[in-house]
C-alpha atoms as a PDB file:
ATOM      1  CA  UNK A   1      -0.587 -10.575 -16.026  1.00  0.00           C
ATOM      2  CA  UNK A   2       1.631 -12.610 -18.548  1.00  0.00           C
ATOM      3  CA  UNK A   3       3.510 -15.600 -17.665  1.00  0.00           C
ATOM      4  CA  UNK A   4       7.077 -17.619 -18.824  1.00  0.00           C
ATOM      5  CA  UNK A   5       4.449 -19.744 -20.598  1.00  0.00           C
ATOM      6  CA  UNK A   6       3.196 -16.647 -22.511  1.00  0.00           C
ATOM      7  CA  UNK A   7       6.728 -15.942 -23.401  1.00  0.00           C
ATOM      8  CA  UNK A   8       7.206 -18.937 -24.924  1.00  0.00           C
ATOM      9  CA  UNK A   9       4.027 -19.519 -26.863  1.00  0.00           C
ATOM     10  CA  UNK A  10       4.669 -15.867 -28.700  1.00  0.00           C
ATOM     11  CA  UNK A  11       8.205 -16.836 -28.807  1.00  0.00           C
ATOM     12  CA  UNK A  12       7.711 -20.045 -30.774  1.00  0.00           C
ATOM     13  CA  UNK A  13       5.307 -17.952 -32.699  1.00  0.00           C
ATOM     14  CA  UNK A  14       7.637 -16.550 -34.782  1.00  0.00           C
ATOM     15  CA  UNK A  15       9.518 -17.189 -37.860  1.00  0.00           C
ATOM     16  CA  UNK A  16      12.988 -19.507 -37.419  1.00  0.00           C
ATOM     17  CA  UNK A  17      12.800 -19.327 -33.573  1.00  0.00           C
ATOM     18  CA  UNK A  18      14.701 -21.785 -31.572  1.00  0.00           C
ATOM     19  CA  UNK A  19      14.340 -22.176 -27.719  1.00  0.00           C
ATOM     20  CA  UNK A  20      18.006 -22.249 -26.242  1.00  0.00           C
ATOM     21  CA  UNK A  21      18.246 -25.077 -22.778  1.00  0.00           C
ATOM     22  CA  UNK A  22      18.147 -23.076 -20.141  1.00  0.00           C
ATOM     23  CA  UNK A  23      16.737 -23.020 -16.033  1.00  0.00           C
ATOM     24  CA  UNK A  24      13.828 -20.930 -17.584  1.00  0.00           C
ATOM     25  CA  UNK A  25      13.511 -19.415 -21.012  1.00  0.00           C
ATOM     26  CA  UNK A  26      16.027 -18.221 -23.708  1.00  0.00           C
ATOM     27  CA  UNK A  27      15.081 -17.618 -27.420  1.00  0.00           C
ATOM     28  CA  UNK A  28      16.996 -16.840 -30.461  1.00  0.00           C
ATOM     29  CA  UNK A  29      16.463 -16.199 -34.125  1.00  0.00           C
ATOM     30  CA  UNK A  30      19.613 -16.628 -36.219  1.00  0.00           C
ATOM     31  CA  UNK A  31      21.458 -17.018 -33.147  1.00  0.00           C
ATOM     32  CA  UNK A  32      20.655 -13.920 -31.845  1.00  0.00           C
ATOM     33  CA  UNK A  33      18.977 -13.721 -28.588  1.00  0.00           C
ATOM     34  CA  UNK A  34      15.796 -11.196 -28.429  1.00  0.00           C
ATOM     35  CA  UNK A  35      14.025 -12.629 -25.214  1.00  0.00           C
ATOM     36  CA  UNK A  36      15.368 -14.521 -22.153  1.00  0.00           C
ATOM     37  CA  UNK A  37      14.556 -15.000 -18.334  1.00  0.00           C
ATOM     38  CA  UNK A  38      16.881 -12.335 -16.151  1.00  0.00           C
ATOM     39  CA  UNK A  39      19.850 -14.322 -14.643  1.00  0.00           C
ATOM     40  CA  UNK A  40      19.703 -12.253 -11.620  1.00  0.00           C
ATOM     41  CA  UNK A  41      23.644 -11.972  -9.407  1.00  0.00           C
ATOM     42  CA  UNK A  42      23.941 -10.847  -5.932  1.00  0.00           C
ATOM     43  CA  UNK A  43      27.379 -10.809  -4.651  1.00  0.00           C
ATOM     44  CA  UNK A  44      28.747 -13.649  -3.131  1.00  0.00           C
ATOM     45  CA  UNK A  45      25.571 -15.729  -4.000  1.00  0.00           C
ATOM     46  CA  UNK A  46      24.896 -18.020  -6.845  1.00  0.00           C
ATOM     47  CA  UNK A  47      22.861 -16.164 -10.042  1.00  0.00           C
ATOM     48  CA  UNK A  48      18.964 -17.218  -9.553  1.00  0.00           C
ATOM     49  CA  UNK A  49      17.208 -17.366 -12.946  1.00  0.00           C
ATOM     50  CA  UNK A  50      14.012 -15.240 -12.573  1.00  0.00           C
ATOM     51  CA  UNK A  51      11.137 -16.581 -15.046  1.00  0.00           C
ATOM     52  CA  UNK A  52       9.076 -13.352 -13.732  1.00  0.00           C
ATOM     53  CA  UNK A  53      11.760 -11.079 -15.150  1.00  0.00           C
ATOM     54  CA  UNK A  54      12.355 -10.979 -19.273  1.00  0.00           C
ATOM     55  CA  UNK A  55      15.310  -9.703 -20.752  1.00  0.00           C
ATOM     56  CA  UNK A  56      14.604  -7.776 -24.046  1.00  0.00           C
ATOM     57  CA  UNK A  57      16.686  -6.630 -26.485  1.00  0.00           C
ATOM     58  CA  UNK A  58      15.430  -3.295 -27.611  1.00  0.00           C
ATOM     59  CA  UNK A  59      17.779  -2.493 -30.119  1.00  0.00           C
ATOM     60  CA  UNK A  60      19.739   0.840 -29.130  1.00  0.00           C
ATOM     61  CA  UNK A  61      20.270   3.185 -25.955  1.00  0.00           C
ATOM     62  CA  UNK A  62      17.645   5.488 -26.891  1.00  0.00           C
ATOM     63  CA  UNK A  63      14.897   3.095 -26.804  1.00  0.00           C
ATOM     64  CA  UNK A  64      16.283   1.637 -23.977  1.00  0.00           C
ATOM     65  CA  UNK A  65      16.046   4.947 -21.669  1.00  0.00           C
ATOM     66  CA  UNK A  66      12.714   5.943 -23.849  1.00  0.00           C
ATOM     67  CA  UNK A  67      10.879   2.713 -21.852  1.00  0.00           C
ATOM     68  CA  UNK A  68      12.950   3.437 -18.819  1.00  0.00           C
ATOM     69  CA  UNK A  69      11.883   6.476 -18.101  1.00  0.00           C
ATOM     70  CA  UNK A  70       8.387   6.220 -19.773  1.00  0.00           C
ATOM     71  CA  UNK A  71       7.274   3.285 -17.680  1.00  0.00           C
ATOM     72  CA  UNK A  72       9.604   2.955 -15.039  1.00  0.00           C
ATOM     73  CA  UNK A  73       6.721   0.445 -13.365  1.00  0.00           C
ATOM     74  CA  UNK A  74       7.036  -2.685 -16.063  1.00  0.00           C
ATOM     75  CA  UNK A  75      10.961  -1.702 -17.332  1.00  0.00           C
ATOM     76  CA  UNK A  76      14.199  -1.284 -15.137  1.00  0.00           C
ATOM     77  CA  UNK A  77      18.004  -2.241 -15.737  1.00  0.00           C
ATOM     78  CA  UNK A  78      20.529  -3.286 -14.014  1.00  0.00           C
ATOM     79  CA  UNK A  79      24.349  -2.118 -14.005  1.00  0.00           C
ATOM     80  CA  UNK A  80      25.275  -5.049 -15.286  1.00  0.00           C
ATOM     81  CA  UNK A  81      23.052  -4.115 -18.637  1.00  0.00           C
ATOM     82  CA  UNK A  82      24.715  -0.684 -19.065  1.00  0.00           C
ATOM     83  CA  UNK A  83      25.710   0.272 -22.143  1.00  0.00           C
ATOM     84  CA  UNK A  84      23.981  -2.952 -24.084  1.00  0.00           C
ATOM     85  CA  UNK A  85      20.531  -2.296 -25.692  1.00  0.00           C
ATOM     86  CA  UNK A  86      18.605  -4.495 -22.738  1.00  0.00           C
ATOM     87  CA  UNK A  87      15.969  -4.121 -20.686  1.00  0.00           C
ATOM     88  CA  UNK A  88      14.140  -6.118 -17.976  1.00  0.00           C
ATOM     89  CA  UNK A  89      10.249  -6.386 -17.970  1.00  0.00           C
ATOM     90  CA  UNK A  90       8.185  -7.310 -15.283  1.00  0.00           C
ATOM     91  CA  UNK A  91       5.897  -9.970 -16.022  1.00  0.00           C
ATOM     92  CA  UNK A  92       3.241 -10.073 -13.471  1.00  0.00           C
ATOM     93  CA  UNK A  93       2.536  -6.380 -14.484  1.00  0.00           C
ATOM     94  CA  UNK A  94       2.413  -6.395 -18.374  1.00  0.00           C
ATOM     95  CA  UNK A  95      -0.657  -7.658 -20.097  1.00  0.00           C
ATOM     96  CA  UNK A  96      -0.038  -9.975 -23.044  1.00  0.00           C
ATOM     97  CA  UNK A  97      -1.191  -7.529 -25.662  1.00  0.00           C
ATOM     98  CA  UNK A  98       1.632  -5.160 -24.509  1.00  0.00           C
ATOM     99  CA  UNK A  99       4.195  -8.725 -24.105  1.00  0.00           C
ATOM    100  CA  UNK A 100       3.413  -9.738 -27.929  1.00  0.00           C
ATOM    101  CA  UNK A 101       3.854  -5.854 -28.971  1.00  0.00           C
ATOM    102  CA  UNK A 102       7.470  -6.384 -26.971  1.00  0.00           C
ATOM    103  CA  UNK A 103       8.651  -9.735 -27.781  1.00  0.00           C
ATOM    104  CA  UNK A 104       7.712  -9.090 -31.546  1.00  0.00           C
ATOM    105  CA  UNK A 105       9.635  -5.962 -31.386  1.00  0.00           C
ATOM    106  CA  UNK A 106      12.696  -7.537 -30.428  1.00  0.00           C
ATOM    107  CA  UNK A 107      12.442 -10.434 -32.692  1.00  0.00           C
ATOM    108  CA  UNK A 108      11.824  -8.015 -35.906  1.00  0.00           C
ATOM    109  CA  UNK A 109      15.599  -6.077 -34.490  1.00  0.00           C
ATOM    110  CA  UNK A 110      17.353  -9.235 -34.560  1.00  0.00           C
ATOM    111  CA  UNK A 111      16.250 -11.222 -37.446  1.00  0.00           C
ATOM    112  CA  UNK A 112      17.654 -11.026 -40.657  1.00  0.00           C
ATOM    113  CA  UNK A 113      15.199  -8.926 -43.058  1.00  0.00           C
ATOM    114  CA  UNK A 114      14.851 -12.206 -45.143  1.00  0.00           C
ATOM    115  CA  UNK A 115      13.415 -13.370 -42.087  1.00  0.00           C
ATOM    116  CA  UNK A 116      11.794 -10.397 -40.858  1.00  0.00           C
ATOM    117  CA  UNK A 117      10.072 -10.332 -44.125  1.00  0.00           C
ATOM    118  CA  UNK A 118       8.202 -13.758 -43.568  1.00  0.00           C
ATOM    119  CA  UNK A 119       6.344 -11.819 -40.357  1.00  0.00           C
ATOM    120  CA  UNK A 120       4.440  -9.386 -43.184  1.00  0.00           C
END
């Protein structure tokens, strides 16, 4: 089970990445978000920000559906993320080998490769 607080430890982890104010977590490299609590909106009700729900970018639609459809348990979407290269993970379901796999991905798709490069 991994945690906001596991978010942000592999997070701050990683090369040039800043931690954005927020009601739970948002992180950016180059000003480019890659990981961020799930500002969930039900109509006529004020957006709750859900620190058991990541946002991750994922880069393009076909990786998107690929963890969609191949682990429809830890990923789902809303239609409010249709059409942009996000997905929502579970937390309380994903172990933190599998987060650090995930939250690396998405920082190595939006940092710069000068940046990317100082990962190895």
């Amino acid at each position: 089970m991994a945690t906001a607080d596991d978010i942000r430890r592999l997070a701050l982890s990683l090369p040039h990445v800043v931690e954005i104010d927020s009601d739970g977590f948002d992180f950016r490299v180059a000003n480019r978000g890659f990981v961020w609590s799930y500002p969930e909106r039900e109509p006529g009700k004020s957006r709750v920000i859900r620190t058991d729900v990541a946002v991750l970018y994922v880069g393009d639609e076909a990786e998107k559906q690929a963890l969609l459809l191949g682990e429809p348990d830890l990923f789902f979407t809303t239609p409010g993320y249709d059409g942009l290269p996000l997905v929502m993970l579970r937390l309380p379901i994903v172990d933190v080998a599998r987060l650090t796999e995930l939250v690396t991905d998405a920082w190595r798709m939006r940092a710069p490769s000068e940046i990317e490069s100082e990962l190895g």
